[in-house]
C-alpha atoms as a PDB file:
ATOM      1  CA  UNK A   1    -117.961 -39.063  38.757  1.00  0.00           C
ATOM      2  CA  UNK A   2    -114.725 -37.431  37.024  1.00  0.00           C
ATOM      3  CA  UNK A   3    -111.596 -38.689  37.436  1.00  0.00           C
ATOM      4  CA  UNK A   4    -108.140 -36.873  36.089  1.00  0.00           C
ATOM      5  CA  UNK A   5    -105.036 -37.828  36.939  1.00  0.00           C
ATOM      6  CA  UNK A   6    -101.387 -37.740  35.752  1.00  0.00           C
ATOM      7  CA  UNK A   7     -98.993 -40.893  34.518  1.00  0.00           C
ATOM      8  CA  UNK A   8     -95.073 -40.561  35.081  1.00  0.00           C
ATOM      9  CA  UNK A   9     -92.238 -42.967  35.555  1.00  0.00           C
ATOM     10  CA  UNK A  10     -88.426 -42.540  36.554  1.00  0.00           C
ATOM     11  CA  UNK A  11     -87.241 -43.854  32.567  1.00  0.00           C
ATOM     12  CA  UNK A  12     -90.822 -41.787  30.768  1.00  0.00           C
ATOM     13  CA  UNK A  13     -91.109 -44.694  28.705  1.00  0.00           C
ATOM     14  CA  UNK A  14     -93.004 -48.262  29.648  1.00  0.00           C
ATOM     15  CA  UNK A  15     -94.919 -47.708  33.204  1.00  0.00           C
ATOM     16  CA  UNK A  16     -95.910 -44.331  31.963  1.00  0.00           C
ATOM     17  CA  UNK A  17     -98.227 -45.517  29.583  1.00  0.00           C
ATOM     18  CA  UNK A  18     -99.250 -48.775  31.096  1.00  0.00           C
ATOM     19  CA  UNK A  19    -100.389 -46.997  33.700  1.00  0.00           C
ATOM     20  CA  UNK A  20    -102.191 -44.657  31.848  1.00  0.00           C
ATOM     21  CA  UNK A  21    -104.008 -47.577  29.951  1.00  0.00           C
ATOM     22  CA  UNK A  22    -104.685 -49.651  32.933  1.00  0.00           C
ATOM     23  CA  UNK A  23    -106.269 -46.811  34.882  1.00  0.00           C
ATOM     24  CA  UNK A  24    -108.525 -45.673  31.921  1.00  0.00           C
ATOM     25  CA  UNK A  25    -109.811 -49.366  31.447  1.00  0.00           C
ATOM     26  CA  UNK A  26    -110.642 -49.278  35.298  1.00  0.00           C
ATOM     27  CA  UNK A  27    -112.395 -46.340  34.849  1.00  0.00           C
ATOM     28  CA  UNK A  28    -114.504 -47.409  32.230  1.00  0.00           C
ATOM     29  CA  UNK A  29    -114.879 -50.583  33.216  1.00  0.00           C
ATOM     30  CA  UNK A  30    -116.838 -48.667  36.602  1.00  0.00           C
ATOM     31  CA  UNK A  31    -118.217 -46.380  34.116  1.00  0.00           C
ATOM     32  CA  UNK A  32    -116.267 -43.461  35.250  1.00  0.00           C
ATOM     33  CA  UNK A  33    -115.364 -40.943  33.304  1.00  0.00           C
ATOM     34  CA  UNK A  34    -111.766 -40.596  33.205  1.00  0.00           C
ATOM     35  CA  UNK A  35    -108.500 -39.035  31.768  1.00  0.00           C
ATOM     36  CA  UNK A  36    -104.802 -39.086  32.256  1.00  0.00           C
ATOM     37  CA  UNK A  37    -101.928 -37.206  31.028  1.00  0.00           C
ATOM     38  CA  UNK A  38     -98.493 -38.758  30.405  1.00  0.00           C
ATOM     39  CA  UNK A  39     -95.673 -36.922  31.274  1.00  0.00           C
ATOM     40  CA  UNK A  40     -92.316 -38.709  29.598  1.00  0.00           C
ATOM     41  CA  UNK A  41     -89.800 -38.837  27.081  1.00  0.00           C
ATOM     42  CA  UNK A  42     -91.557 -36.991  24.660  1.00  0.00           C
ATOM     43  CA  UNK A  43     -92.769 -34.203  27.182  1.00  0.00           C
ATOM     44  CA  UNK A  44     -96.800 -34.028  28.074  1.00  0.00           C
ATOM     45  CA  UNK A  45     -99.145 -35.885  25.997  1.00  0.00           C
ATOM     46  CA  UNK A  46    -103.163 -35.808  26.343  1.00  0.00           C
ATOM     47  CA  UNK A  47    -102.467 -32.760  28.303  1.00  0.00           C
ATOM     48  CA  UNK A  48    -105.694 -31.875  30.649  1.00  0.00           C
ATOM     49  CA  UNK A  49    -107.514 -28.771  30.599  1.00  0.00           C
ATOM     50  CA  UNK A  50    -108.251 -26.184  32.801  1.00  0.00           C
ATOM     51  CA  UNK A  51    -112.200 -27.132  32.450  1.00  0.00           C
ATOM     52  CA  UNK A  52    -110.980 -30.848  33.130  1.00  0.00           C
ATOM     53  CA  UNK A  53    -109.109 -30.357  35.801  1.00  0.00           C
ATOM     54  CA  UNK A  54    -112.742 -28.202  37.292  1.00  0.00           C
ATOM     55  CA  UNK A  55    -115.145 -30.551  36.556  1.00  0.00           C
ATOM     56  CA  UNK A  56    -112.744 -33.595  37.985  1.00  0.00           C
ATOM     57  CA  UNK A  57    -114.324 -34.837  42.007  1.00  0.00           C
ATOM     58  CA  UNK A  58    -110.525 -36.452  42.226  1.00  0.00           C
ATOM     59  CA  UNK A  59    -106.871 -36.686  40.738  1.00  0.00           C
ATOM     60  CA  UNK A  60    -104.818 -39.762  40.933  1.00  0.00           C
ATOM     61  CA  UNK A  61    -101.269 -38.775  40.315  1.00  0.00           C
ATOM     62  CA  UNK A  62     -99.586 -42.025  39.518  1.00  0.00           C
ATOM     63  CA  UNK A  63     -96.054 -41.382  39.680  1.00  0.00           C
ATOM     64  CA  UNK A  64     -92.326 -41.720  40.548  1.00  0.00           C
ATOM     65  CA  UNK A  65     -90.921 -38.659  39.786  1.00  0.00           C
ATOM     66  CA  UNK A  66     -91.346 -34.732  40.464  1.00  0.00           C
ATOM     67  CA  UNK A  67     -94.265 -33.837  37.927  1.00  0.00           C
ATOM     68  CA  UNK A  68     -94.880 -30.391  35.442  1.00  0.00           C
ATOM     69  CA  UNK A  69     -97.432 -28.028  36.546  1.00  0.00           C
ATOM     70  CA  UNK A  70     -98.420 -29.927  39.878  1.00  0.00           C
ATOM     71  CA  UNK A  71     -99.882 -26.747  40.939  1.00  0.00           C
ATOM     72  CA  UNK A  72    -103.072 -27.133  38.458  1.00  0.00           C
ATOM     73  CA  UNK A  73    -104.474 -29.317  41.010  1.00  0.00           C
ATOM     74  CA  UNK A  74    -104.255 -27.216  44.187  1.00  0.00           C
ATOM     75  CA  UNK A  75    -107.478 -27.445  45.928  1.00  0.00           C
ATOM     76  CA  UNK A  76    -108.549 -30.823  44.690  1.00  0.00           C
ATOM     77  CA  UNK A  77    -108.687 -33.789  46.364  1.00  0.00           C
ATOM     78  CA  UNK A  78    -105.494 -36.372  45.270  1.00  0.00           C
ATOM     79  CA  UNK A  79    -104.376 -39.473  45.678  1.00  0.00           C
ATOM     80  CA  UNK A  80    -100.489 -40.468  44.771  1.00  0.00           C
ATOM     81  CA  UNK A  81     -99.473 -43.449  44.364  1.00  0.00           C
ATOM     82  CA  UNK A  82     -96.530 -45.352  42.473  1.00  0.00           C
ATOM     83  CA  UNK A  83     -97.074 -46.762  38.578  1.00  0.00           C
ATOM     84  CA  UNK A  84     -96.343 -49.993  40.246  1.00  0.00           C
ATOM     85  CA  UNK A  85     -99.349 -49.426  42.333  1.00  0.00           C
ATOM     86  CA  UNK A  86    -101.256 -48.489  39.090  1.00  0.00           C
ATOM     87  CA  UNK A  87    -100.036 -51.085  37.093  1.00  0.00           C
ATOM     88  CA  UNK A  88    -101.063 -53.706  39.539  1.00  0.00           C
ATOM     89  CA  UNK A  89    -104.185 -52.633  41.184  1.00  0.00           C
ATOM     90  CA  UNK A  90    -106.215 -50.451  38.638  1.00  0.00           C
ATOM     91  CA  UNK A  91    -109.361 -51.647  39.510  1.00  0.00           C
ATOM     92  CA  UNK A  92    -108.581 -51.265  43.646  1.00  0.00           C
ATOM     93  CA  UNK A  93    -107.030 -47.571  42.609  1.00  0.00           C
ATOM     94  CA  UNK A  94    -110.493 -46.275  40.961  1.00  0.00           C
ATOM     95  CA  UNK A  95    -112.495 -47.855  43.611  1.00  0.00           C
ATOM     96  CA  UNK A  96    -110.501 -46.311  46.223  1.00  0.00           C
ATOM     97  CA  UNK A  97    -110.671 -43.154  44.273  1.00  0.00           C
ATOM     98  CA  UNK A  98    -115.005 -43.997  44.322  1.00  0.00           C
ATOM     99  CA  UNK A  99    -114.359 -44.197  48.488  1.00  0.00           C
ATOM    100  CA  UNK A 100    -112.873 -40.819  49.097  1.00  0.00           C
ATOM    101  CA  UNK A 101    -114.970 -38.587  46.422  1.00  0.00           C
ATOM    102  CA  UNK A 102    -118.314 -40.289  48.464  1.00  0.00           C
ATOM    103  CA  UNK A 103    -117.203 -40.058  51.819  1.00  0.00           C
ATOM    104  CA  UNK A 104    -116.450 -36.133  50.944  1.00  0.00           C
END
């Protein structure tokens, strides 16, 4: 299983990227494959690719504000949530994530 996903707070600073990291070490941690881009301060970083976004069974968009390029994932299957949510429950998030790709 693939996961991609996007990580975005109100400020682009702190939640961003603790969200990013605590979703990654979720993912591996299930052994799934798994990669976000930040969207913040600094603009997009780890930017996803077209192929990514393809070979990805589900996006998590964990975020608080109006995102860059949302389109890129018409078609796929997505779960938003807050970076509060992914901050707190990483591990719930990917096995949520798990849920909806297998009952599909």
């Amino acid at each position: 299983m693939k996961i991609v996903g996007v990580c975005a707070c109100t400020v682009g600073i702190a939640h961003t990227y603790i969200a990013q990291e605590k979703l990654e070490k979720a993912a591996q941690k299930a052994g799934i494959e798994a990669k976000f881009e930040t969207q913040g301060t600094i603009g997009k970083e780890n930017a996803l690719t077209e192929e990514e976004i393809a070979a990805a069974d589900i996006v998590i968009l964990a975020i608080d504000i109006k995102i860059a390029d949302r389109d890129r994932f018409e078609g796929k299957r997505i779960i938003q949530v807050s970076t509060d949510v992914a901050i707190k429950s990483p591990n719930k998030l990917i096995e949520k994530a798990k849920q909806v790709v297998e009952a599909a």
